[in-house]
N, C-alpha and C. Protein backbone atom coordinates (compact mmCIF):
# COMPACT_ATOMS: atom_id res chain seq x y z
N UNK A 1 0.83 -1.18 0.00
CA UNK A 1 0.00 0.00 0.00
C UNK A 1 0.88 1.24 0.00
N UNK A 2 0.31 2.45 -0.73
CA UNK A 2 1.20 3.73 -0.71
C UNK A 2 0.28 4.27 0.00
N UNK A 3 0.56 5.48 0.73
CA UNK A 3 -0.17 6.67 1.44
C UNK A 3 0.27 7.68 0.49
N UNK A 4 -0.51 8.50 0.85
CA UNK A 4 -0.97 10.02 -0.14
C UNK A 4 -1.07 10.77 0.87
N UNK A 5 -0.49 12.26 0.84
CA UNK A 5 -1.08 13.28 1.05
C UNK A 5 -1.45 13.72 -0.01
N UNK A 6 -2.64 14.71 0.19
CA UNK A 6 -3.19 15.29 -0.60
C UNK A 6 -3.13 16.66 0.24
N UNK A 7 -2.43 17.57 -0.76
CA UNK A 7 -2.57 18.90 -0.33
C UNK A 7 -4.19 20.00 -0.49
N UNK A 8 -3.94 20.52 0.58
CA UNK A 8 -5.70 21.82 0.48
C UNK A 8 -6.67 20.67 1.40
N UNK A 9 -6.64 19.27 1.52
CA UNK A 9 -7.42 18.65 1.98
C UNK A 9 -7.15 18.31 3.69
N UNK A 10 -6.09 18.08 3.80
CA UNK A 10 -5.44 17.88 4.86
C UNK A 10 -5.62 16.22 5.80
N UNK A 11 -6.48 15.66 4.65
CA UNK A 11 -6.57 14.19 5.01
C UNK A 11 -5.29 13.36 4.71
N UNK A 12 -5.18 11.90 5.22
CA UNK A 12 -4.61 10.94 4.69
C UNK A 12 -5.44 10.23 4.09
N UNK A 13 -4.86 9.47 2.87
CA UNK A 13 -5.35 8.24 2.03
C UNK A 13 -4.71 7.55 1.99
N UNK A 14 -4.76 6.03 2.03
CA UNK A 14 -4.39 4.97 1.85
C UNK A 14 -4.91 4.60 0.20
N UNK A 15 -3.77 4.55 -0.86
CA UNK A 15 -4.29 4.08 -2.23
C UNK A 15 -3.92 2.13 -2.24
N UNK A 16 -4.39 1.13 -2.30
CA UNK A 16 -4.01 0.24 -2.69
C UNK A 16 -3.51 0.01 -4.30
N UNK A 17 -2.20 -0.40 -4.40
CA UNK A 17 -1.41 -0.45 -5.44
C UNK A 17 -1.77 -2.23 -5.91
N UNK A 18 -2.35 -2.63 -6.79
CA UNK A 18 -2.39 -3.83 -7.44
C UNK A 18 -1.14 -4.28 -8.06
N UNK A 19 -0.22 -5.24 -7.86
CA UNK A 19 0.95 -5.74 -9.04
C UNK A 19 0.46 -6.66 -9.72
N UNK A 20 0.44 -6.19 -10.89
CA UNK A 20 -0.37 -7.87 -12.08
C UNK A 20 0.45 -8.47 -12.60
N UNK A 21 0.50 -9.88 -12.26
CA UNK A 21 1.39 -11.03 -13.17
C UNK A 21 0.63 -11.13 -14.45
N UNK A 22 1.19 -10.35 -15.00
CA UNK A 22 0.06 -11.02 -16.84
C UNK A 22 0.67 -12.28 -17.00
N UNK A 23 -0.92 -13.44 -17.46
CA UNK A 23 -0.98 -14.56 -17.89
C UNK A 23 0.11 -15.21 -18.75
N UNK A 24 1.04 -14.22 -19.76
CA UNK A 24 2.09 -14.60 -20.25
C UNK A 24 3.00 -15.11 -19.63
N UNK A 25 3.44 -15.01 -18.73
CA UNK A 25 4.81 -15.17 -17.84
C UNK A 25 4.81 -16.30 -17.82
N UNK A 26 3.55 -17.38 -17.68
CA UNK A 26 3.65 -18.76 -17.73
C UNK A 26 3.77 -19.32 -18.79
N UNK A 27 5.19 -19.90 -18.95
CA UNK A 27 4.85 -20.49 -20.25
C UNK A 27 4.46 -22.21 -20.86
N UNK A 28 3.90 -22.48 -21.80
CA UNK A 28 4.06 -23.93 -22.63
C UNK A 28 5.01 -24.55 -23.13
N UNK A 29 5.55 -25.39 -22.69
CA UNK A 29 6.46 -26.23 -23.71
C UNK A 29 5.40 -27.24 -24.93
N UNK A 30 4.61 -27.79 -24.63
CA UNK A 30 3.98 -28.77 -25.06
C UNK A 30 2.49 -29.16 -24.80
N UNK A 31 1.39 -29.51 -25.27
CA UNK A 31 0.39 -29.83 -25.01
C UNK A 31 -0.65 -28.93 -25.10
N UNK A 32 -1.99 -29.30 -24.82
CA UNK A 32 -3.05 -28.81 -24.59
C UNK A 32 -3.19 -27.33 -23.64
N UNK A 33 -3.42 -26.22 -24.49
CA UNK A 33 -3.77 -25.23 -23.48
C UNK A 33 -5.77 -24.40 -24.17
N UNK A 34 -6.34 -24.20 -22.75
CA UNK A 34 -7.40 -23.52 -23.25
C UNK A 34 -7.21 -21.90 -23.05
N UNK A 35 -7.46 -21.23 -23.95
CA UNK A 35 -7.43 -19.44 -23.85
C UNK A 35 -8.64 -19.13 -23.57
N UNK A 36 -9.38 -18.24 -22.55
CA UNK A 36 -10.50 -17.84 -22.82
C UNK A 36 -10.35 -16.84 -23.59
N UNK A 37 -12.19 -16.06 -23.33
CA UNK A 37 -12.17 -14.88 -24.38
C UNK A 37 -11.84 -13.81 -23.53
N UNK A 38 -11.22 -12.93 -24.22
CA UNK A 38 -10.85 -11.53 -23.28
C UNK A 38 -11.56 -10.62 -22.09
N UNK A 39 -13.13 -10.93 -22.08
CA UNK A 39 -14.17 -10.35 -21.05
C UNK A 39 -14.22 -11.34 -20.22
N UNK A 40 -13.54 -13.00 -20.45
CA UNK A 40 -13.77 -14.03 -19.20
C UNK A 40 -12.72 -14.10 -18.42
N UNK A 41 -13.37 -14.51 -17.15
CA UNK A 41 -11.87 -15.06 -16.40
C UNK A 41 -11.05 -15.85 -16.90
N UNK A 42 -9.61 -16.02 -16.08
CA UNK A 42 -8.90 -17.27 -17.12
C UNK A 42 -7.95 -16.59 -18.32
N UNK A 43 -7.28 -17.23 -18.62
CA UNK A 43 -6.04 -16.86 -19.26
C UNK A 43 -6.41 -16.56 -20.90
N UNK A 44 -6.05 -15.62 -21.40
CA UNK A 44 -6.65 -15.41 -23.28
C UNK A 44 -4.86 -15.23 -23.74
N UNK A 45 -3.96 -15.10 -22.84
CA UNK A 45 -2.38 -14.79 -23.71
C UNK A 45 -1.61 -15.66 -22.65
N UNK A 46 -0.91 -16.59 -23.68
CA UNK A 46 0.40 -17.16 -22.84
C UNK A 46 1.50 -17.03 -23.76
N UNK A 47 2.68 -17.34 -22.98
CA UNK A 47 3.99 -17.31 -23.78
C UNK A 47 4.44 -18.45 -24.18
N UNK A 48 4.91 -19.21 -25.17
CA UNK A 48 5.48 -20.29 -25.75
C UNK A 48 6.96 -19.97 -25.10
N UNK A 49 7.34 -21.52 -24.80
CA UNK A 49 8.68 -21.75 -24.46
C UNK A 49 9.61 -21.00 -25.72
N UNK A 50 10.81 -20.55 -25.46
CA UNK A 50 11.78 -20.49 -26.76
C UNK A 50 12.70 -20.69 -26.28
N UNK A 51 13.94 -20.94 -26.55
CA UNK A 51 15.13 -21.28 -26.74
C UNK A 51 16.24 -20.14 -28.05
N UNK A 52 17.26 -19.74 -27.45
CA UNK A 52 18.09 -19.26 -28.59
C UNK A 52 18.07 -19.87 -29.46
N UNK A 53 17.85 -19.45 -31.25
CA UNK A 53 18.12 -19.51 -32.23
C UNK A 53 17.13 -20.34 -33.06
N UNK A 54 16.73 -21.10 -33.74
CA UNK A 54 15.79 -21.94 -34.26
C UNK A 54 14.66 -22.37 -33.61
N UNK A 55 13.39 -22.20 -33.62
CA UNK A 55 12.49 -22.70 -32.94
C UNK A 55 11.02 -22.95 -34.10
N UNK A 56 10.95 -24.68 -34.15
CA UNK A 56 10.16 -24.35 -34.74
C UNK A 56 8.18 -25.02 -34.08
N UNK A 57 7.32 -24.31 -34.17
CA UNK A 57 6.16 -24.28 -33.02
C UNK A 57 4.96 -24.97 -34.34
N UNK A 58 4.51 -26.30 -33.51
CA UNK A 58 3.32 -26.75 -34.42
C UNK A 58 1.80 -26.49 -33.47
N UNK A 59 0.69 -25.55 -34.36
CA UNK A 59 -0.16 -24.98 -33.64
C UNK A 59 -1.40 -25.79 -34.49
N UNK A 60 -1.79 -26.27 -33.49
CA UNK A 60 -3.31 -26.53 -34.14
C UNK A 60 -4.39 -25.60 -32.90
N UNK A 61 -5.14 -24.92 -33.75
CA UNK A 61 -6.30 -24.00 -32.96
C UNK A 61 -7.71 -24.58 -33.06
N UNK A 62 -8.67 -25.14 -32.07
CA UNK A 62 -9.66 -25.36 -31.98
C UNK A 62 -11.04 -24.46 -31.55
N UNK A 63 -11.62 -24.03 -32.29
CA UNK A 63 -13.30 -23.41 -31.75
C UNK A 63 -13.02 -21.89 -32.05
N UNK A 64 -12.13 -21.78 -33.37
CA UNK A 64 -11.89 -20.33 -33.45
C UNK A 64 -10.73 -19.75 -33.90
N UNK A 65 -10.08 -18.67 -34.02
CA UNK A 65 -8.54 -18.09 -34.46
C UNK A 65 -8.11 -17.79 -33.18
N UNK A 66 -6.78 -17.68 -33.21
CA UNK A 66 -5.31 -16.91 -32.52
C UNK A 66 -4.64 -16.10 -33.53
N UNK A 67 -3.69 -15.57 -32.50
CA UNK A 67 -3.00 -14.61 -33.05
C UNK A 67 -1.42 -15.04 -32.31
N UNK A 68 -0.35 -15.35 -33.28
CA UNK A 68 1.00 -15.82 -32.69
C UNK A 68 1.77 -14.21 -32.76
N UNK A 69 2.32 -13.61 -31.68
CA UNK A 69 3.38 -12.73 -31.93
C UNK A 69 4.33 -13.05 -31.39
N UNK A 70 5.46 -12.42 -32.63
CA UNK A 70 6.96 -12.62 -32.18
C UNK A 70 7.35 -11.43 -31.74
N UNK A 71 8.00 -11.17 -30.47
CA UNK A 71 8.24 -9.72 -30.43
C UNK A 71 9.53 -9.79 -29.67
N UNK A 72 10.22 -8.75 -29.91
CA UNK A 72 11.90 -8.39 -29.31
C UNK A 72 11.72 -7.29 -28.33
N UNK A 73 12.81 -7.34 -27.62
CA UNK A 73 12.69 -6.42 -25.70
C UNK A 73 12.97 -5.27 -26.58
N UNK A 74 12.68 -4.20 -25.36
CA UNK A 74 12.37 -3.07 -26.17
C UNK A 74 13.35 -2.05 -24.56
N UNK A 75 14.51 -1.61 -24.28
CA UNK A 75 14.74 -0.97 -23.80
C UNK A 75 14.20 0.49 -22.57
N UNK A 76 13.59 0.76 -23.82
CA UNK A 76 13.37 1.97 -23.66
C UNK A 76 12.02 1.78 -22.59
N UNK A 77 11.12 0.98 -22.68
CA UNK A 77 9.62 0.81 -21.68
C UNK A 77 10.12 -0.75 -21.04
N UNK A 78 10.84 -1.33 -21.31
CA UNK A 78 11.48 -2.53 -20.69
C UNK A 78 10.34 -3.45 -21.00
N UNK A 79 9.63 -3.49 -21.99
CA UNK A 79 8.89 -4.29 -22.85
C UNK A 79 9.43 -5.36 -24.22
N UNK A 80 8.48 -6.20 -24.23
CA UNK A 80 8.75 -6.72 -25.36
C UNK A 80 7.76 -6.19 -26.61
N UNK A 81 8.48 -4.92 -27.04
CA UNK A 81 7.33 -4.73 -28.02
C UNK A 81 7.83 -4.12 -29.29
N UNK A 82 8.62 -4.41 -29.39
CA UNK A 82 9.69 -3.77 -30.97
C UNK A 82 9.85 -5.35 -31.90
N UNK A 83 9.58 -4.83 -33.49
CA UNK A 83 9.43 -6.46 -34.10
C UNK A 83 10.99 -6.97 -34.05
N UNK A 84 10.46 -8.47 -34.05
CA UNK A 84 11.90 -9.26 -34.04
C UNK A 84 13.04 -8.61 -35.45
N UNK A 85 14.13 -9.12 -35.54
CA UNK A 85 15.14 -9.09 -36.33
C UNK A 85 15.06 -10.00 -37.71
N UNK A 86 15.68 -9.42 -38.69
CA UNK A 86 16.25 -10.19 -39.82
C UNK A 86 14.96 -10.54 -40.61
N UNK A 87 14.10 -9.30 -40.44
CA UNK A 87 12.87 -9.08 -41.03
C UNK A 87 11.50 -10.33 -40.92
N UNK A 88 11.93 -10.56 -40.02
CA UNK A 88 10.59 -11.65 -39.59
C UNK A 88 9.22 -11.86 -39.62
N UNK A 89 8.21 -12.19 -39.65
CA UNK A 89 7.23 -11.81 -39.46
C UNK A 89 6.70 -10.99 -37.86
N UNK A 90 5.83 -10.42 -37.38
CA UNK A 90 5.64 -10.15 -36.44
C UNK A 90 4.29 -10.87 -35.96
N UNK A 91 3.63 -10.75 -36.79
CA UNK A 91 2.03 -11.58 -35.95
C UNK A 91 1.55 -12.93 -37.12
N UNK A 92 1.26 -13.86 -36.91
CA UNK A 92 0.56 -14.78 -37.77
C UNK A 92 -1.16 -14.93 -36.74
N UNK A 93 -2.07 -15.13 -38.19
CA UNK A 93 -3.09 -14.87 -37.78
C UNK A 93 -3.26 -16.60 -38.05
N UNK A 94 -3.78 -17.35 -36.98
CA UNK A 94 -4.20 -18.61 -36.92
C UNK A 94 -5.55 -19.39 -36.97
N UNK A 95 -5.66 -19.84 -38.08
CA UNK A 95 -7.87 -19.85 -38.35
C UNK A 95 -8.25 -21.30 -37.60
N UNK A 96 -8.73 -21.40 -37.58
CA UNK A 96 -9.68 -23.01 -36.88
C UNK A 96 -9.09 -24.07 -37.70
N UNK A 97 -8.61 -25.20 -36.94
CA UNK A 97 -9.15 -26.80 -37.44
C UNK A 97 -7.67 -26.67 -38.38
N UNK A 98 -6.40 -25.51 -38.41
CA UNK A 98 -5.44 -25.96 -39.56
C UNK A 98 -4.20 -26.33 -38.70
N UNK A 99 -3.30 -27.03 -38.79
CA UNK A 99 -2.71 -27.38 -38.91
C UNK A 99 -1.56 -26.19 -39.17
N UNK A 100 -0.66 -25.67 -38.48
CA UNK A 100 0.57 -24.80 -38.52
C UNK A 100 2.29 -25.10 -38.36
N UNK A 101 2.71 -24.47 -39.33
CA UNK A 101 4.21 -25.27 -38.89
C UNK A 101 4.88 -24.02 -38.96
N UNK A 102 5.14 -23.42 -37.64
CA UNK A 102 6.26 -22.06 -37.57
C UNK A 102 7.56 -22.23 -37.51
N UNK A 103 8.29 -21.79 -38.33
CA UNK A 103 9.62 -22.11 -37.80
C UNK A 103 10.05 -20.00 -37.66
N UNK A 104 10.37 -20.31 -36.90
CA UNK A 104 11.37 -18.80 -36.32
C UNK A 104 12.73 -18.99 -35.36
N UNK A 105 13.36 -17.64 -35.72
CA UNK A 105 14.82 -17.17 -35.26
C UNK A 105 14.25 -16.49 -34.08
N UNK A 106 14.82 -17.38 -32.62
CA UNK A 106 14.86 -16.35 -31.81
C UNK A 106 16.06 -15.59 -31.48
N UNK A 107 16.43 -14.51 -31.44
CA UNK A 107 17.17 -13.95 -30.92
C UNK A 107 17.55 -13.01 -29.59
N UNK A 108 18.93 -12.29 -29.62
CA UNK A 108 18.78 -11.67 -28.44
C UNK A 108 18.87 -10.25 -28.46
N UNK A 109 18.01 -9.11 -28.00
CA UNK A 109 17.94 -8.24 -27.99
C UNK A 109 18.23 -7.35 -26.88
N UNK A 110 19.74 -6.69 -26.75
CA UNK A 110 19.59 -6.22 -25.48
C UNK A 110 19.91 -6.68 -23.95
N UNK A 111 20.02 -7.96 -24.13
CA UNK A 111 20.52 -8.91 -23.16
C UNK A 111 19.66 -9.92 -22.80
N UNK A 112 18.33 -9.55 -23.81
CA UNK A 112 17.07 -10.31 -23.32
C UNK A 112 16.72 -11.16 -24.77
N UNK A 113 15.91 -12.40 -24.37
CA UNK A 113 15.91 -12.76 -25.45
C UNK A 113 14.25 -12.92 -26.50
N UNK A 114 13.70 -12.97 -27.52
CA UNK A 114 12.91 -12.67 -27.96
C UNK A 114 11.85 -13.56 -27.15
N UNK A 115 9.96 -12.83 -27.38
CA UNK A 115 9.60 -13.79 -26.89
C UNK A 115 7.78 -13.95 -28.00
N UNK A 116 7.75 -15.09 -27.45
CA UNK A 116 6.71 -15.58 -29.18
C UNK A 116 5.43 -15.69 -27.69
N UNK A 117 4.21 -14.77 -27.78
CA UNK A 117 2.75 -14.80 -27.22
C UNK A 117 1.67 -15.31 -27.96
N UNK A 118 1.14 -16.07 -27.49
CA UNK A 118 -0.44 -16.99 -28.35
C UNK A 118 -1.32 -16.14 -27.69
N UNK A 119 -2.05 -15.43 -28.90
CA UNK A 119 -3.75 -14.48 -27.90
C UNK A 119 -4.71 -15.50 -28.03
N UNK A 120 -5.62 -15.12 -27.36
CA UNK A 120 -7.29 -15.43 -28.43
C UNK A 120 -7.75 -14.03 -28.26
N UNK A 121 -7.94 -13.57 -29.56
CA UNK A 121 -8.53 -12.03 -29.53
C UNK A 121 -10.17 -12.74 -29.93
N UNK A 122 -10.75 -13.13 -29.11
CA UNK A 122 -11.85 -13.18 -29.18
C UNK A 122 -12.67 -12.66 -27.81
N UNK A 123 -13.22 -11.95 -27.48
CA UNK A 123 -13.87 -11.16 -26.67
C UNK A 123 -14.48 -12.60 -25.64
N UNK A 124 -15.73 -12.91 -25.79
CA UNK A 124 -16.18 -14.12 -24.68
C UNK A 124 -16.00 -15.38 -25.17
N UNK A 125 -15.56 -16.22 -26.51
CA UNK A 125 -15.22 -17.60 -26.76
C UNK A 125 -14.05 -18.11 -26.72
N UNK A 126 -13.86 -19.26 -25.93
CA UNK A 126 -12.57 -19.69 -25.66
C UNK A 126 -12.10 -20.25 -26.73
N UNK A 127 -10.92 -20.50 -26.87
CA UNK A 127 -10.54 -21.74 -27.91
C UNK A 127 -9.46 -22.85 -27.42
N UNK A 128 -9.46 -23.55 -27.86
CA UNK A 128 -7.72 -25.23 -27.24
C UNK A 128 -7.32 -24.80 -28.15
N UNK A 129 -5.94 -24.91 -28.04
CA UNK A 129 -4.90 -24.75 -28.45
C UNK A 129 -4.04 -26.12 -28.14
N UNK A 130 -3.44 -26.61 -29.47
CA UNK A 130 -2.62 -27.92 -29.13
C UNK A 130 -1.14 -27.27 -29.81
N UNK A 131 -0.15 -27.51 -29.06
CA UNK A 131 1.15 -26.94 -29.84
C UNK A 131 2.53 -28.03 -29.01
N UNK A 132 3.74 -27.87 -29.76
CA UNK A 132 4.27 -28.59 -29.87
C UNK A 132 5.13 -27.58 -30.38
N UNK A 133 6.86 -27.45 -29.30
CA UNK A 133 7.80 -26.77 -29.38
C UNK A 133 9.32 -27.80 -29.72
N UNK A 134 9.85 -26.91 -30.54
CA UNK A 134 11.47 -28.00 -31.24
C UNK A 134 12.36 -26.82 -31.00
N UNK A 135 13.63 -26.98 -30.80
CA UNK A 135 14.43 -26.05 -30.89
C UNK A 135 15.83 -27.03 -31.26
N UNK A 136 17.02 -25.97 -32.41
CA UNK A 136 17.82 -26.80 -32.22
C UNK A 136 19.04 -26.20 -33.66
């Protein structure tokens, strides 16, 4: 908790400060994950395992699309939000029921190393997600 003064008022406040672990931080190596939709409880973005240099990610999406981003650390907001290197793609849009074979360069940016997020930009429908990580 932080305290506040507030000047002209001459009260104290107590503000409660929230710290949010976004759902990404956990990541998949392998298997079955469900995303909800963005207005439900429950996770809609996780992070795929990566490994330096070659990684290649097999996505099958069930009950709907995803959205795969690759994104590189970004200094300046200590984010990952500047596109990867060596002209990569940055987002693949993932449709129902196909079958995906990504192969990408991860690299290191900064001292940090790139990192690949699965959404479901779908507002209230969840979707499974089956994926399967190689590196090498």
């Amino acid at each position: 908790m932080i305290s506040v003064d507030l000047p002209g008022i001459g009260k104290r406040y107590i503000k409660k400060i929230n710290i949010i672990k976004y759902e990404h931080e956990e990541s998949i190596k392998v298997g079955k994950q469900i995303l909800t939709g963005q207005l439900q409880k429950g996770k809609s973005m996780v992070a795929l395992d990566n490994h330096m240099g070659h990684n290649n990610y097999k996505i099958v999406v069930t009950g709907g699309k995803a959205v795969l981003c690759h994104r590189s650390y970004n200094p300046d907001g200590h984010t990952w939000s500047t596109p990867p290197g060596n002209n990569q793609a940055q987002y693949f849009i993932l449709l129902d029921l196909r079958p995906y074979n990504l192969d990408m360069d991860i690299r290191e940016n900064y001292g940090k190393l790139d990192k690949v997020f699965l959404i479901n930009p779908s507002l209230r429908k969840s979707i499974d997600v089956e994926c399967t990580i190689s590196w090498g």
